[in-house]
Protein backbone atom coordinates (compact mmCIF):
# COMPACT_ATOMS: atom_id res chain seq x y z
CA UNK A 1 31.54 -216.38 127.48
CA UNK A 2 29.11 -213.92 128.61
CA UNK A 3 29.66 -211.06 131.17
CA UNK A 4 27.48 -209.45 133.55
CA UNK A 5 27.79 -205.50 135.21
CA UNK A 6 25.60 -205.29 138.64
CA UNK A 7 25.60 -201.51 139.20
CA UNK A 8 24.44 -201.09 142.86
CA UNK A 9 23.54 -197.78 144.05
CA UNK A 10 24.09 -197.36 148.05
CA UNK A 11 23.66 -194.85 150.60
CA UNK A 12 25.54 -191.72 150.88
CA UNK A 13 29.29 -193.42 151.56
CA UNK A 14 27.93 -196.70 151.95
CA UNK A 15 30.20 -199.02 149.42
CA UNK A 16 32.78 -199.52 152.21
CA UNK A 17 29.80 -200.59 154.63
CA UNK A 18 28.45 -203.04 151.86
CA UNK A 19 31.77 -204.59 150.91
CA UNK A 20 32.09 -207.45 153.54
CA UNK A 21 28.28 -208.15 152.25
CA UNK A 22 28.89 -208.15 148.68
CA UNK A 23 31.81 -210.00 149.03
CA UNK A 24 30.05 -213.02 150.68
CA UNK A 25 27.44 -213.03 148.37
CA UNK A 26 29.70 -213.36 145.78
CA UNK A 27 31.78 -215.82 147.32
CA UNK A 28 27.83 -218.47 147.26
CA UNK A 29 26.87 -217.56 143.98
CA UNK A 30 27.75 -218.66 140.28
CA UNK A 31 30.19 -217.02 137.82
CA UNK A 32 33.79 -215.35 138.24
CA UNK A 33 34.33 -212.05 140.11
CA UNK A 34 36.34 -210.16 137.92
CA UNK A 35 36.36 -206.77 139.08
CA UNK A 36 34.57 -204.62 141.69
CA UNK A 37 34.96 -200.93 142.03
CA UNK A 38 32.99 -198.00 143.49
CA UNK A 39 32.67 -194.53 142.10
CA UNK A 40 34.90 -191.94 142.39
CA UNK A 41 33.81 -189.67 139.60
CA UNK A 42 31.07 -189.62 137.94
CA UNK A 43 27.68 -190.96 139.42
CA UNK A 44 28.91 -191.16 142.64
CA UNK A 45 27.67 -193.64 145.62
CA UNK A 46 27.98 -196.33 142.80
CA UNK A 47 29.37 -200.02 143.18
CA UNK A 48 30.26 -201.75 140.03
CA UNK A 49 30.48 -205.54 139.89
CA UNK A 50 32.02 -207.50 136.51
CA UNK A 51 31.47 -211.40 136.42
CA UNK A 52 32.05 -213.81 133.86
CA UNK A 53 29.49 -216.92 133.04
CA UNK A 54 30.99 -220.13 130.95
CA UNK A 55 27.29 -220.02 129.54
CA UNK A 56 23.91 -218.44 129.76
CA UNK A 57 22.22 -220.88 131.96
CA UNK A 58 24.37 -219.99 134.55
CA UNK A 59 23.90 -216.40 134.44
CA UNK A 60 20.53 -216.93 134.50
CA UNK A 61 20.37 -219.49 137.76
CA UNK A 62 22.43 -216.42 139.32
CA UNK A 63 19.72 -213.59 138.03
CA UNK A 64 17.35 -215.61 139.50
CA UNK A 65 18.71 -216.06 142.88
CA UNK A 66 18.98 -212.29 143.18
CA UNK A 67 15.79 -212.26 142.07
CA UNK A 68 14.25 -214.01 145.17
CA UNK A 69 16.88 -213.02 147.54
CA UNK A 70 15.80 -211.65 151.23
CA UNK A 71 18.88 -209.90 151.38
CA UNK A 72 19.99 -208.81 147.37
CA UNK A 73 23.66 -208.32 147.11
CA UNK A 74 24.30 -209.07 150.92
CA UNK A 75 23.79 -205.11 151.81
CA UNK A 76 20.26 -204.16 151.91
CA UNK A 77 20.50 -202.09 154.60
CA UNK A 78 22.47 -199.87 152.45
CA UNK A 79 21.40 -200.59 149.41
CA UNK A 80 18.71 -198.08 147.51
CA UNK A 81 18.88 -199.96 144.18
CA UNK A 82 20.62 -201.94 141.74
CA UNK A 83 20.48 -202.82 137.92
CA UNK A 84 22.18 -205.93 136.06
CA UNK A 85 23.18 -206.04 132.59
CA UNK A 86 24.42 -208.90 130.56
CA UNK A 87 27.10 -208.47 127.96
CA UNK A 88 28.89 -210.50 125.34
CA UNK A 89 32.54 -210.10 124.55
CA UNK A 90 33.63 -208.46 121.05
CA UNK A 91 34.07 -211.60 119.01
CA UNK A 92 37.89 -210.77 118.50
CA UNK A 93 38.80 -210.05 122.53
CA UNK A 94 40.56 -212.63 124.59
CA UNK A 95 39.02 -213.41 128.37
CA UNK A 96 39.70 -210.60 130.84
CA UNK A 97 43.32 -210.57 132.32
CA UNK A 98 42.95 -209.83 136.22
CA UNK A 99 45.61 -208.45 138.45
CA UNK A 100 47.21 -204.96 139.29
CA UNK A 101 46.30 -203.16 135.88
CA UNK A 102 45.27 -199.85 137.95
CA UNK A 103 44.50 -198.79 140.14
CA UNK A 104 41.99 -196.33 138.08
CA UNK A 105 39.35 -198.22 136.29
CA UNK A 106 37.01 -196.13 133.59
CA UNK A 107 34.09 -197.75 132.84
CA UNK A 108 32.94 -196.28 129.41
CA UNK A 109 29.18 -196.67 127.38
CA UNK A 110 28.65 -195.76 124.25
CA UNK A 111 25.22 -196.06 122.97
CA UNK A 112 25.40 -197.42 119.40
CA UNK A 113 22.97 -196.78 116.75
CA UNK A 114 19.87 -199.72 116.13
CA UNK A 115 22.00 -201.52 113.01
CA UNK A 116 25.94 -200.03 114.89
CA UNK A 117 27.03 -203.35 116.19
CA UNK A 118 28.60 -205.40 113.77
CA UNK A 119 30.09 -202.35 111.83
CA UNK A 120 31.63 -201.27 115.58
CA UNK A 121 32.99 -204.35 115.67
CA UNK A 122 34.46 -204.44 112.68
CA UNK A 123 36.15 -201.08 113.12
CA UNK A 124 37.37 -201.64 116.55
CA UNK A 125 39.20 -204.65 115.95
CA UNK A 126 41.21 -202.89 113.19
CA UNK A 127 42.27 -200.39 115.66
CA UNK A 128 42.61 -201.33 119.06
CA UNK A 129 45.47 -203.74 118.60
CA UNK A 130 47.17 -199.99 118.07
CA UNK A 131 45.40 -198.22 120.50
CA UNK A 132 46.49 -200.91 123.21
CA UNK A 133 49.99 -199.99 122.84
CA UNK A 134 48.77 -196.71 124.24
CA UNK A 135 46.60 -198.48 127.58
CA UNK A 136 45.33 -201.76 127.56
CA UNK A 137 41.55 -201.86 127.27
CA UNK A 138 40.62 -204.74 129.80
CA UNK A 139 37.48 -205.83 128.01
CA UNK A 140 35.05 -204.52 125.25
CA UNK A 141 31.52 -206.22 125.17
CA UNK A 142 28.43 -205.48 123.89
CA UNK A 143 24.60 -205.45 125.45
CA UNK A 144 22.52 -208.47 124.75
CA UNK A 145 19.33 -207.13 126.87
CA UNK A 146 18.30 -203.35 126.52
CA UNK A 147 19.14 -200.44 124.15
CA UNK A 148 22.07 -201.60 121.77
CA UNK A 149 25.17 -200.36 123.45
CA UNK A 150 29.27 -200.96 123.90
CA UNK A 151 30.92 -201.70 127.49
CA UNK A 152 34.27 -200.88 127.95
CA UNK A 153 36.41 -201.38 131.20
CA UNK A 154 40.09 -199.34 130.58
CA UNK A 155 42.92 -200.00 133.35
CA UNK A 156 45.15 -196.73 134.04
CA UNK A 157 48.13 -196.55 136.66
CA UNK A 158 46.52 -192.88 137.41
CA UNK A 159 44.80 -190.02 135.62
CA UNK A 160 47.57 -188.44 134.66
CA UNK A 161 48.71 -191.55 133.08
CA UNK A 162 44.91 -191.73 131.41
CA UNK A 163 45.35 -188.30 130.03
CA UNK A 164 48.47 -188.74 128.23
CA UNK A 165 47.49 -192.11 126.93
CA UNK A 166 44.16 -190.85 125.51
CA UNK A 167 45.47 -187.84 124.22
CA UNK A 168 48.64 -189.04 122.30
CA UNK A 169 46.52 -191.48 120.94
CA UNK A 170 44.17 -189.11 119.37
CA UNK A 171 47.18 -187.14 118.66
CA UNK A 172 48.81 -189.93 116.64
CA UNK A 173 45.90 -190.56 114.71
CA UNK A 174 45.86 -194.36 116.24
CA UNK A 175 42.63 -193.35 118.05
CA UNK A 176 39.10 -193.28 117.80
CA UNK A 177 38.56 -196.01 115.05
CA UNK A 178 38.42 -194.50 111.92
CA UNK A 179 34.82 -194.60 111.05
CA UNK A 180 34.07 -195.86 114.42
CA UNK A 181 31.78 -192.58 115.65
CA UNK A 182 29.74 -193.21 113.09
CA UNK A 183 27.84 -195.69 114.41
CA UNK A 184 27.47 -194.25 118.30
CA UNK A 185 24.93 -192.06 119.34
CA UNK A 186 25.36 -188.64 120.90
CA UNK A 187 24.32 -190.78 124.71
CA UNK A 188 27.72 -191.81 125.90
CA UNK A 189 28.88 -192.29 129.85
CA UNK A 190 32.03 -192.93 131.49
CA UNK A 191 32.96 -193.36 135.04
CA UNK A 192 36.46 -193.43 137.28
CA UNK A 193 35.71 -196.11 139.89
CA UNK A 194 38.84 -197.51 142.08
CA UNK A 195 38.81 -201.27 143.19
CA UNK A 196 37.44 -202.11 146.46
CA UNK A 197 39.66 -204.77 148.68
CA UNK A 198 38.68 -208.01 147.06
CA UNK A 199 38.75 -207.24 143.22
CA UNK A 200 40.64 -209.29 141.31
CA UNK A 201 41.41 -206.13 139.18
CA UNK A 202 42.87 -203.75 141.74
């Protein structure tokens, strides 16, 4: 399975203008929509799109019709820019479970170090099995283009409710891995994006 995050940056309240644009150009091209959200806090003006590809040559047939596309996205005219990435799933997490997980969505980086993935790996799967009794982290993937870095999309019924769930984690020692940090870098993001109307997490 790979996994793909199309981060398009829009004019100043311009996701909700986009939407009925993105959403038919979505509806023509390859992969499954799995999520799409736009930012709240954090970066804001943001739109966040997660699809999933049985296989690399179809990501790639979709990269390259955005590539040539007259109209990228379906929303030029309020579009200012856009970057993809391409992920790969941590080898022990199952395929993403749409539905009504939120409606708050964070979407987390973590910048590893040049040799951090494997040893990530290996620490997160001993400890989010725990940690998911907590919140359920929706996916964690990792970059296979760019800097070496960890994805992670984390479902929350508010931010109250992703408050208490991060802290009593921490607080119950179930949470961060235990020698997890250790192989991150000090460059970490995270943004609180909602779903717009025709995620299939919402």
């Amino acid at each position: 399975m790979f996994y793909e995050i199309a981060t398009l940056r829009t004019e100043i309240f311009g996701a909700g203008k986009a939407a009925a644009g993105i959403e038919a150009w979505l509806d023509k091209g390859a992969g499954t929509l799995l999520g799409a959200w736009f930012s709240d806090i954090g970066a804001l003006n943001e739109v966040y799109l997660l699809r999933a590809f049985d296989d690399a040559e179809a990501l790639l047939a979709e990269r390259e019709r955005l590539a040539r596309a007259e109209n990228p996205f379906g929303c030029l005219e309020w579009l200012s820019g856009y970057e993809v990435e391409s992920f790969r799933p941590l080898d022990f997490m199952g395929p993403v479970e749409t539905g009504a997980l939120g409606p708050v969505y964070e979407l987390r980086t973590y910048r590893m170090r040049l040799n951090g993935l494997m040893p990530t790996m290996e620490k997160w799967q001993a400890a989010l099995p725990e940690r998911d009794a907590y919140s359920r982290c929706a996916i964690a993937m990792y970059g296979i283009d760019g800097a070496p870095r960890l994805t992670q999309v984390w479902p929350y019924a508010s931010l109250e409710a992703r408050s208490a769930a991060r802290a009593q984690s921490v607080a119950d020692g179930k949470w961060p891995p235990k020698g997890g940090p250790d192989w991150l870098t000090p460059e970490m993001t995270s943004t609180i994006a909602l779903p717009m109307a025709f995620s299939p997490l919402r």
